[in-house]
PDB file of N, CA and C in Angstrom:
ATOM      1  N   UNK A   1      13.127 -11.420  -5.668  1.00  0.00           N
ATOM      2  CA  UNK A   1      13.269 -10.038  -6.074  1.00  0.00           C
ATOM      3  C   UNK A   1      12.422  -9.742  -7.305  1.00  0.00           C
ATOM      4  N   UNK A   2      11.137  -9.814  -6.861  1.00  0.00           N
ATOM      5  CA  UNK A   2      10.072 -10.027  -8.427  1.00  0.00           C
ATOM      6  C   UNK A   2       9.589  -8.807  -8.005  1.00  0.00           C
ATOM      7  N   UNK A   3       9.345  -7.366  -8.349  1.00  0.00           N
ATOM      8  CA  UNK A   3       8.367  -6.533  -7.756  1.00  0.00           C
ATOM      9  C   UNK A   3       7.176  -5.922  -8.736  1.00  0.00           C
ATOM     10  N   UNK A   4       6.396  -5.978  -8.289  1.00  0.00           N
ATOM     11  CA  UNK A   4       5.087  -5.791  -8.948  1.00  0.00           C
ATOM     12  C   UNK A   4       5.680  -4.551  -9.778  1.00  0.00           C
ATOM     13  N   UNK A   5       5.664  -3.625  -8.659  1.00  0.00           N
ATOM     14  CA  UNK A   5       6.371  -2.054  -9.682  1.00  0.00           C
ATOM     15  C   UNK A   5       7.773  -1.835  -9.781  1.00  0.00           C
ATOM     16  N   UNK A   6       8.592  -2.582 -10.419  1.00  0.00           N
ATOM     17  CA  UNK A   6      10.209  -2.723 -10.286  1.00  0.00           C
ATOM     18  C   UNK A   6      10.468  -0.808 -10.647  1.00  0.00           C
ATOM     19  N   UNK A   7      11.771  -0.632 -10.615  1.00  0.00           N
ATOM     20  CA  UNK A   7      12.513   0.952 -11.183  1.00  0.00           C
ATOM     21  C   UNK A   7      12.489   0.744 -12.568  1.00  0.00           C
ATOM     22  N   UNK A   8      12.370   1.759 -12.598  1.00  0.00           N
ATOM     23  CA  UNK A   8      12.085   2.100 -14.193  1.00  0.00           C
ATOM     24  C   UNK A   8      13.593   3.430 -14.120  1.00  0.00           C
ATOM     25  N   UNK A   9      14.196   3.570 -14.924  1.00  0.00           N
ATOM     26  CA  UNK A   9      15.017   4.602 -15.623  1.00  0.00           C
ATOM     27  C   UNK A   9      14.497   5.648 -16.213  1.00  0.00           C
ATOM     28  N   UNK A  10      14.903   6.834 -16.409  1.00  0.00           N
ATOM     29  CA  UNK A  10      14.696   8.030 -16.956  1.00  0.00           C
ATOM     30  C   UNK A  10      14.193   7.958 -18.344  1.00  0.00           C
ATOM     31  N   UNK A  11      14.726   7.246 -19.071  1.00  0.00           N
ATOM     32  CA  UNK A  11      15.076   6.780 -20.332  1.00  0.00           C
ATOM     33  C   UNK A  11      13.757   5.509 -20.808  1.00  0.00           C
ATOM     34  N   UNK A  12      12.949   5.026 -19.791  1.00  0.00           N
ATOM     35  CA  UNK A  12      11.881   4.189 -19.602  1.00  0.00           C
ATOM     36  C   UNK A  12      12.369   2.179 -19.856  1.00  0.00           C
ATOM     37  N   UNK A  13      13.398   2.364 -19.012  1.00  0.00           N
ATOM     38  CA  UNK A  13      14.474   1.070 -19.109  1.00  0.00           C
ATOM     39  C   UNK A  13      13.957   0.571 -18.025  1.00  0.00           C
ATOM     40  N   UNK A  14      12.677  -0.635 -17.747  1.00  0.00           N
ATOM     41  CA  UNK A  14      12.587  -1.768 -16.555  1.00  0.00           C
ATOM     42  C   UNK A  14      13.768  -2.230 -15.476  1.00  0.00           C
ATOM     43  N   UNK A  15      13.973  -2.088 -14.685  1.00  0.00           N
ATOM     44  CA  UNK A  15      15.175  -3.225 -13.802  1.00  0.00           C
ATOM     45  C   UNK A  15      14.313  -3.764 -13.235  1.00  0.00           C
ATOM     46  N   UNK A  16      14.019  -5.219 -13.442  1.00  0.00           N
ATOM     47  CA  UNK A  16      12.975  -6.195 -12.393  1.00  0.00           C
ATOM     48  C   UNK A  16      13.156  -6.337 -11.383  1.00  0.00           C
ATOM     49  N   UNK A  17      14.722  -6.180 -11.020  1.00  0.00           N
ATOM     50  CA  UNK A  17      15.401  -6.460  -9.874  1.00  0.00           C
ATOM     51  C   UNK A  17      15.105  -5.489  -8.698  1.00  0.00           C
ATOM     52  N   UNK A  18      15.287  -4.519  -8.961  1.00  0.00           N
ATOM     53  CA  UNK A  18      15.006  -3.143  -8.293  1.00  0.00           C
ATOM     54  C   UNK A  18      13.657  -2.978  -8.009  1.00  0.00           C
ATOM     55  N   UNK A  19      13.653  -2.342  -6.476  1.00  0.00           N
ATOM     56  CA  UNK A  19      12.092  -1.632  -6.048  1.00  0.00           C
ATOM     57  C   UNK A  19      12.025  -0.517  -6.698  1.00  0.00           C
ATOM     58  N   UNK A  20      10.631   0.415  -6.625  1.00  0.00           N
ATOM     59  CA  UNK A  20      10.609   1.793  -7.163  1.00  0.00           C
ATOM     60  C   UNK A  20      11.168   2.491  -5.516  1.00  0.00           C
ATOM     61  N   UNK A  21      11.945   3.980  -5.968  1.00  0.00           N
ATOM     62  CA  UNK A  21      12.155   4.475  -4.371  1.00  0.00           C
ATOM     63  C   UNK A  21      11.171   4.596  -3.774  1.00  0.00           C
ATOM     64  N   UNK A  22      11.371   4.983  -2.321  1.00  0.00           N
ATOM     65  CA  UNK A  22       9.812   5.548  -1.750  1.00  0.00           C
ATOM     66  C   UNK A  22       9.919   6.789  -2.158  1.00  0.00           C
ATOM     67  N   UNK A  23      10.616   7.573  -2.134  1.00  0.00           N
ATOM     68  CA  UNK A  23      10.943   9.076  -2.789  1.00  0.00           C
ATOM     69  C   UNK A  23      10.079   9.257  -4.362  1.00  0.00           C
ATOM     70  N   UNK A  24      10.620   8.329  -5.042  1.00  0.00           N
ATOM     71  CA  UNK A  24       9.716   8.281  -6.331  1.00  0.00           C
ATOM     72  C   UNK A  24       8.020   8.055  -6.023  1.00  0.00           C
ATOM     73  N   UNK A  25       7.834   6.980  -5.131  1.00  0.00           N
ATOM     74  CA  UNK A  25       6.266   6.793  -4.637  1.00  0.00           C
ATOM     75  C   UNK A  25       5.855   7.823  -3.938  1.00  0.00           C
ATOM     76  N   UNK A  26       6.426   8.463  -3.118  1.00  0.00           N
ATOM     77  CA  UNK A  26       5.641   9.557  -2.530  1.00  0.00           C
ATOM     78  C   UNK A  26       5.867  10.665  -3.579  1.00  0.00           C
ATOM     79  N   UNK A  27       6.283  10.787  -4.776  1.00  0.00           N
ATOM     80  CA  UNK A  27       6.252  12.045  -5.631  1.00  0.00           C
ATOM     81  C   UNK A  27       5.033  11.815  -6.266  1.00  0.00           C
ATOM     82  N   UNK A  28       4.493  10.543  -6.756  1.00  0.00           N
ATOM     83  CA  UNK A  28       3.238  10.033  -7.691  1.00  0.00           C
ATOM     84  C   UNK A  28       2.185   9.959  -6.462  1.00  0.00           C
ATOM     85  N   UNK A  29       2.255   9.988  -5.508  1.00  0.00           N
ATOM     86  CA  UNK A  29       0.726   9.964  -4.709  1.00  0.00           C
ATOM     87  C   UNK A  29       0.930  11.971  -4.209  1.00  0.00           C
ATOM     88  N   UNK A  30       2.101  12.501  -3.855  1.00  0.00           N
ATOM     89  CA  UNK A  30       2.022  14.081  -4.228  1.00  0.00           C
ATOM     90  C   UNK A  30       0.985  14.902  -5.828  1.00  0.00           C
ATOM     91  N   UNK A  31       1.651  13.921  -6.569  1.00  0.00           N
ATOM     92  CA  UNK A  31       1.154  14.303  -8.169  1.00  0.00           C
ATOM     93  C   UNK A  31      -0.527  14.019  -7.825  1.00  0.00           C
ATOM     94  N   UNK A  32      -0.996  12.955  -7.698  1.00  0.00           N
ATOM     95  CA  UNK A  32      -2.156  12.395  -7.724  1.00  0.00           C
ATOM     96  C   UNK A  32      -3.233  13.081  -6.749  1.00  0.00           C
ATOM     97  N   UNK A  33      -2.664  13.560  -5.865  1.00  0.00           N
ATOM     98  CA  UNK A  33      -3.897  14.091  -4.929  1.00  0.00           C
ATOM     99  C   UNK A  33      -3.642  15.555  -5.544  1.00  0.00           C
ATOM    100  N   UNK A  34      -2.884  15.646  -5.454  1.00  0.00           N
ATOM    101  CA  UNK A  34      -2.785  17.722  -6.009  1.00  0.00           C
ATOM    102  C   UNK A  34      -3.522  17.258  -7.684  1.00  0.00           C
ATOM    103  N   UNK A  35      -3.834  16.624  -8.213  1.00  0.00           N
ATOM    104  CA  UNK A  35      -4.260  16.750  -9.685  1.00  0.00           C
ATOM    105  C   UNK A  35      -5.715  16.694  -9.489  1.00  0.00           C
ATOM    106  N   UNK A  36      -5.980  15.427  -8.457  1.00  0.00           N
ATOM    107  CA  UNK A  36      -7.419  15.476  -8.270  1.00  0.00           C
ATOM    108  C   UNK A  36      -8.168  16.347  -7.312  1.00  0.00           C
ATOM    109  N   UNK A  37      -7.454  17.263  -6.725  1.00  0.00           N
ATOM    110  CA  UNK A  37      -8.108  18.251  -5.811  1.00  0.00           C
ATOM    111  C   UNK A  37      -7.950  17.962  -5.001  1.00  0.00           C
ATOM    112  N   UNK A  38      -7.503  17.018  -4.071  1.00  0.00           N
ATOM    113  CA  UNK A  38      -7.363  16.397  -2.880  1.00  0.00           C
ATOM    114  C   UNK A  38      -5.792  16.995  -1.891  1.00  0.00           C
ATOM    115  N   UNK A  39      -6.981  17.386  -0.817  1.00  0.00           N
ATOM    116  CA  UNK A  39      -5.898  18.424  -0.176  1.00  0.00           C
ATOM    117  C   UNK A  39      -5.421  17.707   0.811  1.00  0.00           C
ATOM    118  N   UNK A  40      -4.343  17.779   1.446  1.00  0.00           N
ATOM    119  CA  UNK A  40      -3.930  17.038   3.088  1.00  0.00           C
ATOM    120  C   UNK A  40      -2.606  16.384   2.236  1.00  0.00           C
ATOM    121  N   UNK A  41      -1.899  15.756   3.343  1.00  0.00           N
ATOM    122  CA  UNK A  41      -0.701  15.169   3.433  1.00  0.00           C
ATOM    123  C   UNK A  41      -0.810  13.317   3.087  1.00  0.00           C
ATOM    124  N   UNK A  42      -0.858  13.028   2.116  1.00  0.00           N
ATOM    125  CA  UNK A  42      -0.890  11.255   2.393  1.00  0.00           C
ATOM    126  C   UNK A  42       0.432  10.844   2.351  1.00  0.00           C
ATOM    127  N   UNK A  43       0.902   9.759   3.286  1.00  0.00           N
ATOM    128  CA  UNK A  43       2.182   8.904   2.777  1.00  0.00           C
ATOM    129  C   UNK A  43       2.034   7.545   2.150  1.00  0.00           C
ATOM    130  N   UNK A  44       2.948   6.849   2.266  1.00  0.00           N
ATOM    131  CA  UNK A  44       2.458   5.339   1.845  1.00  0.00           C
ATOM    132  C   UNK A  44       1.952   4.959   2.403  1.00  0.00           C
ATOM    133  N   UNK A  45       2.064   5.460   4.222  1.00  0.00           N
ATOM    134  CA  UNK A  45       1.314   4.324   5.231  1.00  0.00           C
ATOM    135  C   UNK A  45      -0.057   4.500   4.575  1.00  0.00           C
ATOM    136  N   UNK A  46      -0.764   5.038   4.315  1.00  0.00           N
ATOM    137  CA  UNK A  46      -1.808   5.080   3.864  1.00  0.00           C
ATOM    138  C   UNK A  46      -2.500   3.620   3.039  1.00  0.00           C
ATOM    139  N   UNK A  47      -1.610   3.566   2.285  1.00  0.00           N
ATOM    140  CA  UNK A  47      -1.841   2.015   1.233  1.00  0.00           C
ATOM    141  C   UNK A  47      -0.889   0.742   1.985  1.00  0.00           C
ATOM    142  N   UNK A  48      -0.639   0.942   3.301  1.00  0.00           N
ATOM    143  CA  UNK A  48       1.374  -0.022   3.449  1.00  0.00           C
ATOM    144  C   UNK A  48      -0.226  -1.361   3.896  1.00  0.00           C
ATOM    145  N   UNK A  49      -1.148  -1.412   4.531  1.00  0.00           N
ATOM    146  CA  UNK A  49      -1.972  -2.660   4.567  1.00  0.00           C
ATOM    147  C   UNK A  49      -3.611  -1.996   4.722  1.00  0.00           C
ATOM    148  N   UNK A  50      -3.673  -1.703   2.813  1.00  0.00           N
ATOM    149  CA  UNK A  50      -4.761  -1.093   2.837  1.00  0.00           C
ATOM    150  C   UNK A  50      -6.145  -1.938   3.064  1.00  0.00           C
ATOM    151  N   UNK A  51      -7.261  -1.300   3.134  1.00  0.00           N
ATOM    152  CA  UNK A  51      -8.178  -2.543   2.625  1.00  0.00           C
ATOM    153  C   UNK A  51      -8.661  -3.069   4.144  1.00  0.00           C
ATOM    154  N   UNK A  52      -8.212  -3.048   5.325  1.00  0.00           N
ATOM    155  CA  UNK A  52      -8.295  -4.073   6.371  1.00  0.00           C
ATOM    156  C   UNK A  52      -9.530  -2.850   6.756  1.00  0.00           C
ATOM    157  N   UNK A  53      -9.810  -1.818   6.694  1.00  0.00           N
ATOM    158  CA  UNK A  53     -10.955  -1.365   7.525  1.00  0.00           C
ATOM    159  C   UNK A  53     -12.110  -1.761   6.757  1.00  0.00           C
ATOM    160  N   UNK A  54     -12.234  -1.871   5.539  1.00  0.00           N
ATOM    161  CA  UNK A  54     -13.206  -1.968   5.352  1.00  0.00           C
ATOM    162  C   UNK A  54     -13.495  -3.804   5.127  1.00  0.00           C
ATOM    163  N   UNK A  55     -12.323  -4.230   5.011  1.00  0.00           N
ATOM    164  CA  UNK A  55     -12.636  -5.807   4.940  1.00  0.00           C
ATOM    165  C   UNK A  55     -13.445  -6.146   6.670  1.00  0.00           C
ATOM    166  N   UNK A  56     -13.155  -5.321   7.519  1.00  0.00           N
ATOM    167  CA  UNK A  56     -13.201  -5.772   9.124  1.00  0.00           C
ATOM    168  C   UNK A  56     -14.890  -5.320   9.168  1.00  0.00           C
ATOM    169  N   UNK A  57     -15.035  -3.972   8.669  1.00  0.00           N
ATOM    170  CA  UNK A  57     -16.478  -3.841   8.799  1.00  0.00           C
ATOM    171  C   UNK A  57     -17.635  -3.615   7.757  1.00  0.00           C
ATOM    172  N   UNK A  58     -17.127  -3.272   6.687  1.00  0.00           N
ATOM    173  CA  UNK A  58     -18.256  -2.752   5.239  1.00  0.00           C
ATOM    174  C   UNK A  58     -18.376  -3.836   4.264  1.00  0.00           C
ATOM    175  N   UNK A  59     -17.295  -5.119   4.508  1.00  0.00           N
ATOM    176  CA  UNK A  59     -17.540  -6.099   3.486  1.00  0.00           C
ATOM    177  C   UNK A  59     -18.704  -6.837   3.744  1.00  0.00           C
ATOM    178  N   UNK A  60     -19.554  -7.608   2.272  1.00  0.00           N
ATOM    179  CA  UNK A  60     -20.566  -7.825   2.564  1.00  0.00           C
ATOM    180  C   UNK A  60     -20.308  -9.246   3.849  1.00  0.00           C
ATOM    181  N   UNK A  61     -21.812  -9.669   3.836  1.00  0.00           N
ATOM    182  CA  UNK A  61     -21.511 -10.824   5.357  1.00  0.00           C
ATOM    183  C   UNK A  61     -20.713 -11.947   4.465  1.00  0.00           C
ATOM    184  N   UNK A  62     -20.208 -12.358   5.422  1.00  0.00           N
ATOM    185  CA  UNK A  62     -19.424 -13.872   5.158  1.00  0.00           C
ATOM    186  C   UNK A  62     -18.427 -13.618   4.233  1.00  0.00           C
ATOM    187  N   UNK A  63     -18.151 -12.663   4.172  1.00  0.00           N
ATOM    188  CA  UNK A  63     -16.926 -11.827   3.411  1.00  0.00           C
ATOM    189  C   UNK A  63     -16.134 -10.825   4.508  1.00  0.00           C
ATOM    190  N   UNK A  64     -16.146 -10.739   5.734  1.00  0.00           N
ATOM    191  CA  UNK A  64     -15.769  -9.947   6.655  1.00  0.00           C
ATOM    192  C   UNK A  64     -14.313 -10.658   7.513  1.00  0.00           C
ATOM    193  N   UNK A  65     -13.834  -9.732   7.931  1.00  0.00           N
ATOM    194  CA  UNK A  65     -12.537 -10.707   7.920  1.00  0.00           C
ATOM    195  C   UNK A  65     -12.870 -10.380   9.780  1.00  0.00           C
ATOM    196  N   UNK A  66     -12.341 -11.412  10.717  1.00  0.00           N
ATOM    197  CA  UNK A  66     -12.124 -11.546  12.446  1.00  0.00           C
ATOM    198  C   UNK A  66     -11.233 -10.674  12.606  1.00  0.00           C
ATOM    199  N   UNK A  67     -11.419 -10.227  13.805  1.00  0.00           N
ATOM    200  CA  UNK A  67     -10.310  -9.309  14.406  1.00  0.00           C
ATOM    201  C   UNK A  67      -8.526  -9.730  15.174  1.00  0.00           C
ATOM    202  N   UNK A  68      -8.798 -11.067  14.669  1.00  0.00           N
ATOM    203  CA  UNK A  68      -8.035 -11.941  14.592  1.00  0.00           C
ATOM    204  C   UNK A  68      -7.222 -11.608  13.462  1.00  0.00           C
ATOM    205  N   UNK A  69      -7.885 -12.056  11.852  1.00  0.00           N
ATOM    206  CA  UNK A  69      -7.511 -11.796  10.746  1.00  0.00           C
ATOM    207  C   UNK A  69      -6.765 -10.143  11.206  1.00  0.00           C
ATOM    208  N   UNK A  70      -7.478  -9.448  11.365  1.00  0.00           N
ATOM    209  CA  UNK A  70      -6.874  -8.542  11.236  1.00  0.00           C
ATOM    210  C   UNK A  70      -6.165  -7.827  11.457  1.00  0.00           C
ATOM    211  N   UNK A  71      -5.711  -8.479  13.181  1.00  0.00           N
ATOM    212  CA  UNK A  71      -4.362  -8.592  14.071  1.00  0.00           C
ATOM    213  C   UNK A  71      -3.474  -8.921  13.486  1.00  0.00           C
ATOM    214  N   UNK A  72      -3.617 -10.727  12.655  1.00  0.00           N
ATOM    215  CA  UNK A  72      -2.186 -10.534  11.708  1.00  0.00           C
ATOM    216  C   UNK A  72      -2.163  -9.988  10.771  1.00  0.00           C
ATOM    217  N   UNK A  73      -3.161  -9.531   9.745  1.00  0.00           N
ATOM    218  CA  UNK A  73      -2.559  -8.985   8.613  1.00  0.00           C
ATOM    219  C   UNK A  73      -1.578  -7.592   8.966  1.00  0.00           C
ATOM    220  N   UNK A  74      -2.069  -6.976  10.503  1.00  0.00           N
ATOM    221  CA  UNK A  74      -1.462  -5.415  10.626  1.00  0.00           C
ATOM    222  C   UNK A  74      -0.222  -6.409  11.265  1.00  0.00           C
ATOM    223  N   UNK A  75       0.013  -7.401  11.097  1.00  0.00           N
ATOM    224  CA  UNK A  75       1.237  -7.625  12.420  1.00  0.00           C
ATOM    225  C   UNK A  75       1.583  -7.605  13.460  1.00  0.00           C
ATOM    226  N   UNK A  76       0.395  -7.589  14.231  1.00  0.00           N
ATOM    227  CA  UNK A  76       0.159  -7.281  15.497  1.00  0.00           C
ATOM    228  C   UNK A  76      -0.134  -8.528  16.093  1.00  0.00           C
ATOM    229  N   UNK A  77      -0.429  -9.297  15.100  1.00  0.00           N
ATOM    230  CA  UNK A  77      -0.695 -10.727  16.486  1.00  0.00           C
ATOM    231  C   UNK A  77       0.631 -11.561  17.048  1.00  0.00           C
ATOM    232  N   UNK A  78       0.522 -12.416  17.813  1.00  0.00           N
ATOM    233  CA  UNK A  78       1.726 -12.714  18.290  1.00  0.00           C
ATOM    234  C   UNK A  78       2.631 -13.699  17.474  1.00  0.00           C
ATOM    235  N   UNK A  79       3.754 -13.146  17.430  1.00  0.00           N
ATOM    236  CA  UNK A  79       4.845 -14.078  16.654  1.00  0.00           C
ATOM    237  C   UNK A  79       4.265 -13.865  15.088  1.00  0.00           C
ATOM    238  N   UNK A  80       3.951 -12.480  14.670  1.00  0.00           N
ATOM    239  CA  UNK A  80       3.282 -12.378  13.581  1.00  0.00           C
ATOM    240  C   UNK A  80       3.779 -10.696  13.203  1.00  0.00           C
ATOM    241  N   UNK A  81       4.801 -10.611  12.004  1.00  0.00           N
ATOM    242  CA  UNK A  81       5.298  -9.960  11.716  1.00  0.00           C
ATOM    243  C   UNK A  81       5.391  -9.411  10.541  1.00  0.00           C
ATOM    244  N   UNK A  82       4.979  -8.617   9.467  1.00  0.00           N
ATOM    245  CA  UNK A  82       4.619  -8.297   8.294  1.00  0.00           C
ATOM    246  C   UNK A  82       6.037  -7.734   8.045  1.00  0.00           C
TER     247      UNK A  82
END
């Protein structure tokens, strides 16, 4: 129960123990695109296993991940569950 971004309190009190809500996360990516001009709807899925499109095709060579890799990282390969 270690979380990178544990709950934080009103009052700015850490609980390590605790996740942040998703309610609280989708209010800070609401805040963040409306501040930077950025129009449309994002949720978390957006970030939930970011990174795999461009690791699959824009990373440089020998830095590119198989479509294998990238079956399990989405959880999609067999007996392979995120």
């Amino acid at each position: 129960n270690d979380f990178i971004f544990p709950a934080m309190s009103a009052n700015g009190v850490m609980h390590p123990g605790q996740p942040i809500s998703h309610d609280t996360i989708q209010k800070w990516i609401n805040e963040s695109t409306a501040s930077a001009g950025i129009l449309g709807n994002f949720s978390t899925h957006c970030f939930h296993h970011g990174g795999t499109q461009y690791s699959f095709m824009f990373a440089p060579m020998g830095q590119q991940w198989t479509l294998a890799k990238v079956w399990w990282w989405g959880g999609w390969a067999e007996g392979k569950h995120i």
